[in-house]
PDB file of N, CA and C in Angstrom:
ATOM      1  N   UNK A   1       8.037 -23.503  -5.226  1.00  0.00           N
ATOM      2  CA  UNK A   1       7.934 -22.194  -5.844  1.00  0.00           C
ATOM      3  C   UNK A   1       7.170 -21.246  -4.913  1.00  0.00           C
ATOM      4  N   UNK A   2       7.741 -19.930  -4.497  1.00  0.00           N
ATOM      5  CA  UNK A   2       6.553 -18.997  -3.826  1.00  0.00           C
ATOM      6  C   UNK A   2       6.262 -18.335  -4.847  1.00  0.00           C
ATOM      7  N   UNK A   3       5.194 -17.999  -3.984  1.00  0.00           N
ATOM      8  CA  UNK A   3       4.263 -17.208  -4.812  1.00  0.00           C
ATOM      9  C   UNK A   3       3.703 -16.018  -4.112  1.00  0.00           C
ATOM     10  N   UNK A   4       3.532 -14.640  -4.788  1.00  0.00           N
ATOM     11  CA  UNK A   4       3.417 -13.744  -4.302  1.00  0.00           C
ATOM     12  C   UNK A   4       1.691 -13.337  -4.065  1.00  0.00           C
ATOM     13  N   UNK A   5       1.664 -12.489  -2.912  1.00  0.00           N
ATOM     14  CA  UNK A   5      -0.100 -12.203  -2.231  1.00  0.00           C
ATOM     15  C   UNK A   5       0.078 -11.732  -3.317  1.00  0.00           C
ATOM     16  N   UNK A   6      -1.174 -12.094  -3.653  1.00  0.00           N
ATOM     17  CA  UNK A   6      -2.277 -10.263  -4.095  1.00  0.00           C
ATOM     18  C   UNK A   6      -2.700  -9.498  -3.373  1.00  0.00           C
ATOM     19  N   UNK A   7      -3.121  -8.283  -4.121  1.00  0.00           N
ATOM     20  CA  UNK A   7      -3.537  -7.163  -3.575  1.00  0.00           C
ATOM     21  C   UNK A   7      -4.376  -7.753  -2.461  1.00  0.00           C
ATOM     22  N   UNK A   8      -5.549  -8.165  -3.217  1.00  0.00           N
ATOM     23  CA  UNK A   8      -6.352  -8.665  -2.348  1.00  0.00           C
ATOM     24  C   UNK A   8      -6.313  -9.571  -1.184  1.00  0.00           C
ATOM     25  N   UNK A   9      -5.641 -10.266  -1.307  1.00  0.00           N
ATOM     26  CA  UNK A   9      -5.268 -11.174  -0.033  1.00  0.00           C
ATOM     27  C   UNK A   9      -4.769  -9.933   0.907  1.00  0.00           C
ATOM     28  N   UNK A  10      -3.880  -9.244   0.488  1.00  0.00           N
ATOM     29  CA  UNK A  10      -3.345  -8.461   1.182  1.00  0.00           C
ATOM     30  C   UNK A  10      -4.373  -7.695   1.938  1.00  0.00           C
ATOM     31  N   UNK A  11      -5.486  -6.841   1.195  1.00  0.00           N
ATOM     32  CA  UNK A  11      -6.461  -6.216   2.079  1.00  0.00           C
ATOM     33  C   UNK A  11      -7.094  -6.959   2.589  1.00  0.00           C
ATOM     34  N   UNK A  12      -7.598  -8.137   2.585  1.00  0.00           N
ATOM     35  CA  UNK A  12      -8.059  -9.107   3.384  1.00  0.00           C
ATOM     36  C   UNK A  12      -7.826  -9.029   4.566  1.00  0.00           C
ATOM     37  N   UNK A  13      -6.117  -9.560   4.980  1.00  0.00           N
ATOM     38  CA  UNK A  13      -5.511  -9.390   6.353  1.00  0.00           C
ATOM     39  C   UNK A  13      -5.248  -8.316   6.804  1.00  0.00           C
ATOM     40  N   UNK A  14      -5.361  -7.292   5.954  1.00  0.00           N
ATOM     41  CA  UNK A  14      -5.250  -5.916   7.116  1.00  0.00           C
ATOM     42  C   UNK A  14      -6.724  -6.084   7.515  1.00  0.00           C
ATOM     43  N   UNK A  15      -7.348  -5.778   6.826  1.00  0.00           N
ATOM     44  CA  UNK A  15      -9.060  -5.927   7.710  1.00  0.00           C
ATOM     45  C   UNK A  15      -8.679  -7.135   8.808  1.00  0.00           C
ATOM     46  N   UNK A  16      -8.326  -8.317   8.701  1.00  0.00           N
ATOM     47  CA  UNK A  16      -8.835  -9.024   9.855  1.00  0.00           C
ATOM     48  C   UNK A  16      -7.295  -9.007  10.998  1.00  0.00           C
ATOM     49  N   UNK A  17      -6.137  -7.498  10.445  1.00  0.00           N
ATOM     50  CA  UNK A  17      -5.061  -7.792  11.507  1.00  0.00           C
ATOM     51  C   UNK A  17      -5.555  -6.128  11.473  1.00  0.00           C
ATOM     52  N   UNK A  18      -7.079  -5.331  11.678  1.00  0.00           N
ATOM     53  CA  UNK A  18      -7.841  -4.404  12.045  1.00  0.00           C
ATOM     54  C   UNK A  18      -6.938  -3.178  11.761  1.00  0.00           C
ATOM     55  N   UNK A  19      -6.326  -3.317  10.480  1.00  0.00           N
ATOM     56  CA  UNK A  19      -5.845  -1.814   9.866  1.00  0.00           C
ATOM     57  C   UNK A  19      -6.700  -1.648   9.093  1.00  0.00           C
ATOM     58  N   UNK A  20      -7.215   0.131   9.614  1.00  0.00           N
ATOM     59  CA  UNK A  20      -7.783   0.771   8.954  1.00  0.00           C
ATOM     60  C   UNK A  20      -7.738   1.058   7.450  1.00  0.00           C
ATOM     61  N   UNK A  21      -8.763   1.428   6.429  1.00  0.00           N
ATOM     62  CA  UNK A  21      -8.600   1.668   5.250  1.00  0.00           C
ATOM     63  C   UNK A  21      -7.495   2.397   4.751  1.00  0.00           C
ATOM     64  N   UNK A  22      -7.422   3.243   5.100  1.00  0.00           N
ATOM     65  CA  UNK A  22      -6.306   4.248   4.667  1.00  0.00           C
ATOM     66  C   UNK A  22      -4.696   3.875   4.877  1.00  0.00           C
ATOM     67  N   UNK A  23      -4.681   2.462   5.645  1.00  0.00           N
ATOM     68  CA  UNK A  23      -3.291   1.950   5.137  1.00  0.00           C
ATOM     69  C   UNK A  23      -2.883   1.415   4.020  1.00  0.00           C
ATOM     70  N   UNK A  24      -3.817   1.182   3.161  1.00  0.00           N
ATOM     71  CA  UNK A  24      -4.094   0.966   2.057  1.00  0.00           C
ATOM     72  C   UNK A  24      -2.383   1.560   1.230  1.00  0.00           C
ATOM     73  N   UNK A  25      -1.487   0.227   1.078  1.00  0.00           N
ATOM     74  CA  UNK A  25      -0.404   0.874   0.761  1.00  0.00           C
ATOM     75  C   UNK A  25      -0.020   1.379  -0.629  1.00  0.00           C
ATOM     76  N   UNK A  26      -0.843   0.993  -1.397  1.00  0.00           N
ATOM     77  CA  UNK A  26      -0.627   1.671  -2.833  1.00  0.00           C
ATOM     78  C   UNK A  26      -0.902   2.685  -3.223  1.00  0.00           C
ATOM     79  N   UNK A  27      -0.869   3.747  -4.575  1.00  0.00           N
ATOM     80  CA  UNK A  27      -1.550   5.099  -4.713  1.00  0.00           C
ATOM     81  C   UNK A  27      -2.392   4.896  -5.396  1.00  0.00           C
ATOM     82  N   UNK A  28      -3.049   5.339  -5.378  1.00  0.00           N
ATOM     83  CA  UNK A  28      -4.424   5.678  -6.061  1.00  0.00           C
ATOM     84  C   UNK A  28      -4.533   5.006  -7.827  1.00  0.00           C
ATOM     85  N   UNK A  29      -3.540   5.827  -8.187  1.00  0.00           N
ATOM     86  CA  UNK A  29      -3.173   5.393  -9.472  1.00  0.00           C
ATOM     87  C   UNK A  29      -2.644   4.174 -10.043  1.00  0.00           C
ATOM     88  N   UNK A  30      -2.363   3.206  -8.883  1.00  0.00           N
ATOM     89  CA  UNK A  30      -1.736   1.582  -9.150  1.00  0.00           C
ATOM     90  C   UNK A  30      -2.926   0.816  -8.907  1.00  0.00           C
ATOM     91  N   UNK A  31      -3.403  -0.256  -9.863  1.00  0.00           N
ATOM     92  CA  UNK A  31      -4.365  -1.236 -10.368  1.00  0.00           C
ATOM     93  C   UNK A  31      -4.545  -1.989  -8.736  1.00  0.00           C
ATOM     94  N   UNK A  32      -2.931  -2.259  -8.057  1.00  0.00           N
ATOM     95  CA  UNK A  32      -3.091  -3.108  -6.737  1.00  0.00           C
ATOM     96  C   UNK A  32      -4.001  -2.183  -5.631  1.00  0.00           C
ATOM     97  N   UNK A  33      -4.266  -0.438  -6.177  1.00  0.00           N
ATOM     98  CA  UNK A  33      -4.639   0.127  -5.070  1.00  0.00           C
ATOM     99  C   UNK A  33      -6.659  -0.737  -4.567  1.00  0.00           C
ATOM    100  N   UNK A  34      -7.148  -0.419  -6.017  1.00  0.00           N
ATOM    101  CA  UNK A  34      -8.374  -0.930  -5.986  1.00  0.00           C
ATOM    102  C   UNK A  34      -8.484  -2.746  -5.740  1.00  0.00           C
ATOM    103  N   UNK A  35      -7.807  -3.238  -5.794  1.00  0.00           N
ATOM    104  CA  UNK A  35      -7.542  -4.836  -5.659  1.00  0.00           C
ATOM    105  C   UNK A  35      -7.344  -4.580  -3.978  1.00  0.00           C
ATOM    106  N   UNK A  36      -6.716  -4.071  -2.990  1.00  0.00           N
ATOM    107  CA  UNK A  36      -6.235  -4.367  -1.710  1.00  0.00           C
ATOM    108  C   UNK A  36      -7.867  -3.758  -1.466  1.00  0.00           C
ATOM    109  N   UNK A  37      -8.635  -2.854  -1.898  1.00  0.00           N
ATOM    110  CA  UNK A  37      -9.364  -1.847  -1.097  1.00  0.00           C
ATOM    111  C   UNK A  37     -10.960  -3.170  -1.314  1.00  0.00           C
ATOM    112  N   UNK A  38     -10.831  -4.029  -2.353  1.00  0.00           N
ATOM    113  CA  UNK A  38     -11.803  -4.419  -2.847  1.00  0.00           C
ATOM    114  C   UNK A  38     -11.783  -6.457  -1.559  1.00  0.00           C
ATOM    115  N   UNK A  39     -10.541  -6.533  -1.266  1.00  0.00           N
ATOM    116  CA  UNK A  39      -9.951  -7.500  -0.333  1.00  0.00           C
ATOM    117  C   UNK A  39     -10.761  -6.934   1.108  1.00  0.00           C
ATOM    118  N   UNK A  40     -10.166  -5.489   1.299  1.00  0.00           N
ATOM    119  CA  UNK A  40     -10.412  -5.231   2.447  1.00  0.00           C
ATOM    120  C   UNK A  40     -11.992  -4.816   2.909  1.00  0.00           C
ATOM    121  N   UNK A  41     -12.378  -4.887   1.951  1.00  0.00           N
ATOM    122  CA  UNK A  41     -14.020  -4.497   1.786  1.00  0.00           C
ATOM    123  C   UNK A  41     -15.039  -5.923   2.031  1.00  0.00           C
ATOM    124  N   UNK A  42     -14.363  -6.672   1.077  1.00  0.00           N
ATOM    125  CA  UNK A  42     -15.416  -7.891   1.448  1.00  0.00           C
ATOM    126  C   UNK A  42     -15.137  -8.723   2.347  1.00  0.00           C
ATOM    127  N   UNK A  43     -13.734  -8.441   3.350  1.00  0.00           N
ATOM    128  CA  UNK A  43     -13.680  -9.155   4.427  1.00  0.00           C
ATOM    129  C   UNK A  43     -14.785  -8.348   5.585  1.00  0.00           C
ATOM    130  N   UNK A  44     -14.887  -6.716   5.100  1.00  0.00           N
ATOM    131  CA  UNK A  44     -15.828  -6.355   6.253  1.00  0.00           C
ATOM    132  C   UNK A  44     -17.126  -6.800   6.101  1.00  0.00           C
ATOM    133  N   UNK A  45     -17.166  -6.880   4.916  1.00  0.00           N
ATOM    134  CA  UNK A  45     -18.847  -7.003   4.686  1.00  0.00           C
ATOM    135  C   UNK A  45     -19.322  -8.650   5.082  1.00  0.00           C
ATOM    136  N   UNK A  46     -18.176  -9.350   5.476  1.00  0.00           N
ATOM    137  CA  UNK A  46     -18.130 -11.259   5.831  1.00  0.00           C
ATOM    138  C   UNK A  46     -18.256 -11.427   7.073  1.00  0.00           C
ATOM    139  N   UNK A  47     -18.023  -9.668   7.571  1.00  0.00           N
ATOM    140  CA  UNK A  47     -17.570  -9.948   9.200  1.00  0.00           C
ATOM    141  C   UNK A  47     -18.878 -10.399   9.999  1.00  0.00           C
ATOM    142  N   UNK A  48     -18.831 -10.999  10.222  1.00  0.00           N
ATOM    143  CA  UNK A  48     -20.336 -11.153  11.780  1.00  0.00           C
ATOM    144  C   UNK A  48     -20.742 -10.586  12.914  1.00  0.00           C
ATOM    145  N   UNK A  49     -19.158  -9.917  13.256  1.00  0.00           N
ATOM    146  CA  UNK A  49     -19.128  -9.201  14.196  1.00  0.00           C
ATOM    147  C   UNK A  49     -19.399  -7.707  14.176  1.00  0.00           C
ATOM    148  N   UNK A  50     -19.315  -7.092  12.994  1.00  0.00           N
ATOM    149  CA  UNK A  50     -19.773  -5.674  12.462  1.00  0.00           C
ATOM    150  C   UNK A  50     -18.722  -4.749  13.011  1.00  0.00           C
ATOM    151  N   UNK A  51     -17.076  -5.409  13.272  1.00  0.00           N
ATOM    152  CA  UNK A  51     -16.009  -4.681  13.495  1.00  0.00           C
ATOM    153  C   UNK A  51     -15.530  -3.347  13.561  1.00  0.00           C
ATOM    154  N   UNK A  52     -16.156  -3.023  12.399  1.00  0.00           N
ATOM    155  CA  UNK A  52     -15.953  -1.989  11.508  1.00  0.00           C
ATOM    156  C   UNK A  52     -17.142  -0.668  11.515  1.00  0.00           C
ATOM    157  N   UNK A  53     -16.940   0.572  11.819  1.00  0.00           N
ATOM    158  CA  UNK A  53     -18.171   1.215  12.522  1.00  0.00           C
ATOM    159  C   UNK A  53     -17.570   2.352  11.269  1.00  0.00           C
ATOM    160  N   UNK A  54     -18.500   2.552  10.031  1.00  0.00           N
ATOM    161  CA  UNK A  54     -18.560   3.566   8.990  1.00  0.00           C
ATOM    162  C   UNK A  54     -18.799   4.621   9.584  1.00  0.00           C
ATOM    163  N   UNK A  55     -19.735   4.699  10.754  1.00  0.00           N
ATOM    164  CA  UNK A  55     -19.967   6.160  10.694  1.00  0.00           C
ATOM    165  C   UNK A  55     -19.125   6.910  12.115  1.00  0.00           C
ATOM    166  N   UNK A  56     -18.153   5.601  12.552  1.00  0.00           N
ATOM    167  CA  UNK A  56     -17.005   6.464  13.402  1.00  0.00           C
ATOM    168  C   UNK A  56     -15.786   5.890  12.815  1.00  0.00           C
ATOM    169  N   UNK A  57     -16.032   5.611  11.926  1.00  0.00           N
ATOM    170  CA  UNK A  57     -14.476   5.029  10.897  1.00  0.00           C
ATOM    171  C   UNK A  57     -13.306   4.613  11.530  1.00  0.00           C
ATOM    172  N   UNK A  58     -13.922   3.819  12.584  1.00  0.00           N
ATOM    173  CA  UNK A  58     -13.200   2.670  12.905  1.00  0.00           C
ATOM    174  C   UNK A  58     -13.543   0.920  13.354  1.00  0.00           C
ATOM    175  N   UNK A  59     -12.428   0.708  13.935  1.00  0.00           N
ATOM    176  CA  UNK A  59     -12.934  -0.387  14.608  1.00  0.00           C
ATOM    177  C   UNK A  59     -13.473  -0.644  15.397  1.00  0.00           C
ATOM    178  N   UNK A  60     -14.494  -1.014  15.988  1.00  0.00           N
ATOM    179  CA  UNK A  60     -15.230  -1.056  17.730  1.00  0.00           C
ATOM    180  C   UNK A  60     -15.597  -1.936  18.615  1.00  0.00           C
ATOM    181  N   UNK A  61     -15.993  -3.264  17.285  1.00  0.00           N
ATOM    182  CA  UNK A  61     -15.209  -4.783  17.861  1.00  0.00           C
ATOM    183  C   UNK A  61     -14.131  -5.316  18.096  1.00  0.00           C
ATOM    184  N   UNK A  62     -13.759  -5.820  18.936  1.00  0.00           N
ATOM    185  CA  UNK A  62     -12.331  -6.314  19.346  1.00  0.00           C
ATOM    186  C   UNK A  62     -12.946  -8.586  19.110  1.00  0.00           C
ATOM    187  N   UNK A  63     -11.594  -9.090  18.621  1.00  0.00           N
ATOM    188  CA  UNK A  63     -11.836 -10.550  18.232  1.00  0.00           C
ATOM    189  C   UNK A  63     -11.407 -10.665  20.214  1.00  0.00           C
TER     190      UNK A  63
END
């Protein structure tokens, strides 16, 4: 049987295949939008490497 990602899995791997937030493919208004954003959030916050630079809103570590 497959089985389909979740949101979250889904934002997971964009964070660690280093797409930015705003690919975030759902709208605002779909339940999966906050599920991918909430994936892609706690993979940054897991990161060790501090990938992710908030205050130039991007990436700046390379794996």
């Amino acid at each position: 049987m497959a089985t389909e990602k979740l949101p979250f899995d889904e934002g997971r791997e964009a964070y660690m295949a280093r797409k930015v937030p705003d690919t975030n493919p759902y709208s605002e208004d779909d339940w999966k939008h906050e599920e991918w954003w909430l994936g892609w959030s706690h993979k940054e916050e897991c990161d060790s490497l501090d990938s992710w630079s908030w205050s130039e809103d991007k990436f700046v570590n390379q794996n």
